[in-house]
C-alpha atoms as a PDB file:
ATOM      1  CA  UNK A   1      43.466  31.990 -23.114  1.00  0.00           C
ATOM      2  CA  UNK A   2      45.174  28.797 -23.063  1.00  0.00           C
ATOM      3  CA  UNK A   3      44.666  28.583 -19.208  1.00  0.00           C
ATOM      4  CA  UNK A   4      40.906  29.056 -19.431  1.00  0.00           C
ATOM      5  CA  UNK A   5      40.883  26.254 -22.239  1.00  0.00           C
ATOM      6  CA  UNK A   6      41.907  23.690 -19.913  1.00  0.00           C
ATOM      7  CA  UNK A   7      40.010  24.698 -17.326  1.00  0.00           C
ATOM      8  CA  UNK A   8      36.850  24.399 -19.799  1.00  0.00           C
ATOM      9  CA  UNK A   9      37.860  21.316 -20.707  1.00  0.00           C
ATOM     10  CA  UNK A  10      38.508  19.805 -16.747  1.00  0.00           C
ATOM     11  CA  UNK A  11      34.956  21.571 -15.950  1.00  0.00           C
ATOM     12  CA  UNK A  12      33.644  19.344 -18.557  1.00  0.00           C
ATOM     13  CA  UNK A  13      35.343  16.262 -18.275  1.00  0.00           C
ATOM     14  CA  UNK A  14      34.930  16.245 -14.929  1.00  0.00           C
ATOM     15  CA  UNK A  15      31.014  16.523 -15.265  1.00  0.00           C
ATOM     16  CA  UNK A  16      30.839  14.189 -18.032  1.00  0.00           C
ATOM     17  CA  UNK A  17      32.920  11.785 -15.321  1.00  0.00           C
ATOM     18  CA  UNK A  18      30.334  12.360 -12.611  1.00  0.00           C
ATOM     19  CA  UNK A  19      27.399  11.594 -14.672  1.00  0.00           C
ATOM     20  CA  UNK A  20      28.171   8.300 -15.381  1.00  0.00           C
ATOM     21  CA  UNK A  21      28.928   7.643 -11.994  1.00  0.00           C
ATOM     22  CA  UNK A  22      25.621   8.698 -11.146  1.00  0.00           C
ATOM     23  CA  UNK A  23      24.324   6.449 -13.972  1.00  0.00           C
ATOM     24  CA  UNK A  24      26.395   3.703 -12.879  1.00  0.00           C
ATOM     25  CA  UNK A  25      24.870   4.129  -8.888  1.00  0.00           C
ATOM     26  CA  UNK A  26      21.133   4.494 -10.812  1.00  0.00           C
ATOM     27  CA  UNK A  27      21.723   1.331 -12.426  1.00  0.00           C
ATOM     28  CA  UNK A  28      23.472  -0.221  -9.166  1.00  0.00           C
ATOM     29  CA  UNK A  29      20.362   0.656  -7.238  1.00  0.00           C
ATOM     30  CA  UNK A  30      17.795  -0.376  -9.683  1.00  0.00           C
ATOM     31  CA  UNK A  31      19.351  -4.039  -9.812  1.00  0.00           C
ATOM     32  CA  UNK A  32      19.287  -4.059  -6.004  1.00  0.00           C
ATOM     33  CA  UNK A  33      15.522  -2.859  -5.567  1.00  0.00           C
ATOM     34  CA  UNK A  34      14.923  -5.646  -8.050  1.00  0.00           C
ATOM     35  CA  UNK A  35      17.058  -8.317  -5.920  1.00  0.00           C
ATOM     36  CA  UNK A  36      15.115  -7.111  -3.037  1.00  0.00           C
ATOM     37  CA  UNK A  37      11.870  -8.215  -4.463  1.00  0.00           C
ATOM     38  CA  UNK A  38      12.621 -10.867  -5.833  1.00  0.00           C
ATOM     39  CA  UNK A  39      14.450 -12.209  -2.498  1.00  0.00           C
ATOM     40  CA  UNK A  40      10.654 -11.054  -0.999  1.00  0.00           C
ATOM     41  CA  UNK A  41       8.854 -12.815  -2.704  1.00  0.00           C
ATOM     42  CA  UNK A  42      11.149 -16.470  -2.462  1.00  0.00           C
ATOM     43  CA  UNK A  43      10.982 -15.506   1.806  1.00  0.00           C
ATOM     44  CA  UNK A  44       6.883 -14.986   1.423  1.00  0.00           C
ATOM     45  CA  UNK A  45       6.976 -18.251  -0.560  1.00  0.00           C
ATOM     46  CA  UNK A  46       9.151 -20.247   2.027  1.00  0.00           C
ATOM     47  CA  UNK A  47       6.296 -18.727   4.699  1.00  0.00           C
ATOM     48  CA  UNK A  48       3.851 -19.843   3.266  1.00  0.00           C
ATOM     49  CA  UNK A  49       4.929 -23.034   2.954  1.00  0.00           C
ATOM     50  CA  UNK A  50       5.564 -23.205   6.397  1.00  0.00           C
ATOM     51  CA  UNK A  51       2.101 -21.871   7.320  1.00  0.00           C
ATOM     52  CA  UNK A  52       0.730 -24.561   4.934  1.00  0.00           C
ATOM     53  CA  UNK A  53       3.026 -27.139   6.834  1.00  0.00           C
ATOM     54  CA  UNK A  54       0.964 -25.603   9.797  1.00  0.00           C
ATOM     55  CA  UNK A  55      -2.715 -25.698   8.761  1.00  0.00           C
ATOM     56  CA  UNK A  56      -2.469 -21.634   8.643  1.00  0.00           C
ATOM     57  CA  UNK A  57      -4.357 -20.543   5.629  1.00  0.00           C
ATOM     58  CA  UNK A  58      -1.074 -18.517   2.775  1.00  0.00           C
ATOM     59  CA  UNK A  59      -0.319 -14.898   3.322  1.00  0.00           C
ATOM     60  CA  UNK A  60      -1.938 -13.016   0.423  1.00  0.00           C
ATOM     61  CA  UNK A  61      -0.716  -9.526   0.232  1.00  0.00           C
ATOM     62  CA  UNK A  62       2.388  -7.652   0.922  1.00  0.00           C
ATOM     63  CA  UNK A  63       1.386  -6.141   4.451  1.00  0.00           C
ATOM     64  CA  UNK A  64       2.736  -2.579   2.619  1.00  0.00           C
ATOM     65  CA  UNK A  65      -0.221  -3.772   0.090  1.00  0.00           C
ATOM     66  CA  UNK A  66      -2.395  -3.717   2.411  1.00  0.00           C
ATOM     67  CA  UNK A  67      -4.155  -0.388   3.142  1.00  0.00           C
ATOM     68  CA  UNK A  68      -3.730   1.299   6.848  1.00  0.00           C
ATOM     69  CA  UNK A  69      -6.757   1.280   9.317  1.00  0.00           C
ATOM     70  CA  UNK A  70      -8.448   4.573   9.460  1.00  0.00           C
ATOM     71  CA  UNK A  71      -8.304   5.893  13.249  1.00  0.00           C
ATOM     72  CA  UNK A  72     -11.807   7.642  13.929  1.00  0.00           C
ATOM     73  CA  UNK A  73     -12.461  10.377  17.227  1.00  0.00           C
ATOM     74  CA  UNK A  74     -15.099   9.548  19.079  1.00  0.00           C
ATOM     75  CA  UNK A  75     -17.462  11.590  17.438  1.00  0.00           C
ATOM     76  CA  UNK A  76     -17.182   9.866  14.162  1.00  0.00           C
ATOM     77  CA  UNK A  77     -17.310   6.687  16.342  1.00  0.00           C
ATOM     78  CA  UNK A  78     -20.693   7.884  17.683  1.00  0.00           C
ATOM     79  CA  UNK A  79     -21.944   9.401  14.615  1.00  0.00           C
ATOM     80  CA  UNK A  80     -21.665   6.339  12.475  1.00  0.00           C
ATOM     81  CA  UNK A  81     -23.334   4.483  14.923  1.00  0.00           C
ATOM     82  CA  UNK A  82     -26.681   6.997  15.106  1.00  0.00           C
ATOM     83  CA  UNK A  83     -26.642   6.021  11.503  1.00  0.00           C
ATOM     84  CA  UNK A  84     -26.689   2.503  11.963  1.00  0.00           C
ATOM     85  CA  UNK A  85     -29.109   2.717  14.457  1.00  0.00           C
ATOM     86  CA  UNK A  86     -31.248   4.901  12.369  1.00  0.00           C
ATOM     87  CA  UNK A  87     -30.802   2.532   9.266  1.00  0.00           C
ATOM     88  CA  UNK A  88     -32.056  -0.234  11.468  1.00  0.00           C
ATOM     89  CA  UNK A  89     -34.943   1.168  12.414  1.00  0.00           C
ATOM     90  CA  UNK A  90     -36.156   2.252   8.794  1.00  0.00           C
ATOM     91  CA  UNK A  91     -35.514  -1.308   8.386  1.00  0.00           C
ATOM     92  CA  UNK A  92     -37.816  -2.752  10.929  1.00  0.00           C
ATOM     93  CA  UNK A  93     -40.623  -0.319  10.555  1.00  0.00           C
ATOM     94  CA  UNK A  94     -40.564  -1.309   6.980  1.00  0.00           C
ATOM     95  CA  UNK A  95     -40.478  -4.916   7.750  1.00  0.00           C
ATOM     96  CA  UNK A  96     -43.510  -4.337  10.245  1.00  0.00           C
ATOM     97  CA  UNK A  97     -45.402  -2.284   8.403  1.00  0.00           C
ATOM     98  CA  UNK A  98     -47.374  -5.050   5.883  1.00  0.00           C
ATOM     99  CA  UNK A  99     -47.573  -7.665   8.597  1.00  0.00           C
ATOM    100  CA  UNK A 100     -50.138  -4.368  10.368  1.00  0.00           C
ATOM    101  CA  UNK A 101     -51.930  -4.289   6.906  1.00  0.00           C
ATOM    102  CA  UNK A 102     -53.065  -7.494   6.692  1.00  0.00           C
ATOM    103  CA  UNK A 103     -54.327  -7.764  10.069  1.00  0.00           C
ATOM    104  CA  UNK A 104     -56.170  -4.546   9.497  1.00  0.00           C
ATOM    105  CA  UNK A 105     -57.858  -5.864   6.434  1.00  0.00           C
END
């Protein structure tokens, strides 16, 4: 009885040990992430003014900001571009349409 009271009690120190080592590495990684952007942001700064030094118009955004290109196939490709086309030519036959009805009158 004795035996399994010290074994209760090492199960629970040692878990009460191991969580605040995993609080300690929480808090250890949290300070780093915010080290990390704060050194970003001082190294987009010093580009910046480099680029300025430069004539180069300022970076803006994070490029992680920035959303990815959508790749298309082909026949997206070719099926936004039938409705361009198509769009277009609404377009003009609109824009010819009352230059025909005033010649007709």
């Amino acid at each position: 009885m004795l035996i399994g009271n010290v074994m209760n009690s090492l199960a629970r120190w040692r878990e009460g040990m191991r969580g605040r080592y995993v609080r300690l590495l929480e808090a250890e990684i949290e300070r780093l992430r915010a080290e990390i952007g704060r050194l970003r942001a001082e190294n987009r700064a010093l580009l910046n003014s480099l680029l300025g030094t430069a004539g180069v118009p300022p970076i803006e955004a994070h490029p992680a900001q920035i959303a990815p290109i959508r790749r298309r196939s082909w026949s997206q490709i070719a099926a936004t571009r039938e409705i361009e086309a198509a769009r277009e030519g609404v377009a003009r036959e609109r824009t010819s349409r009352p230059s025909q009805r005033q010649a007709g009158s």
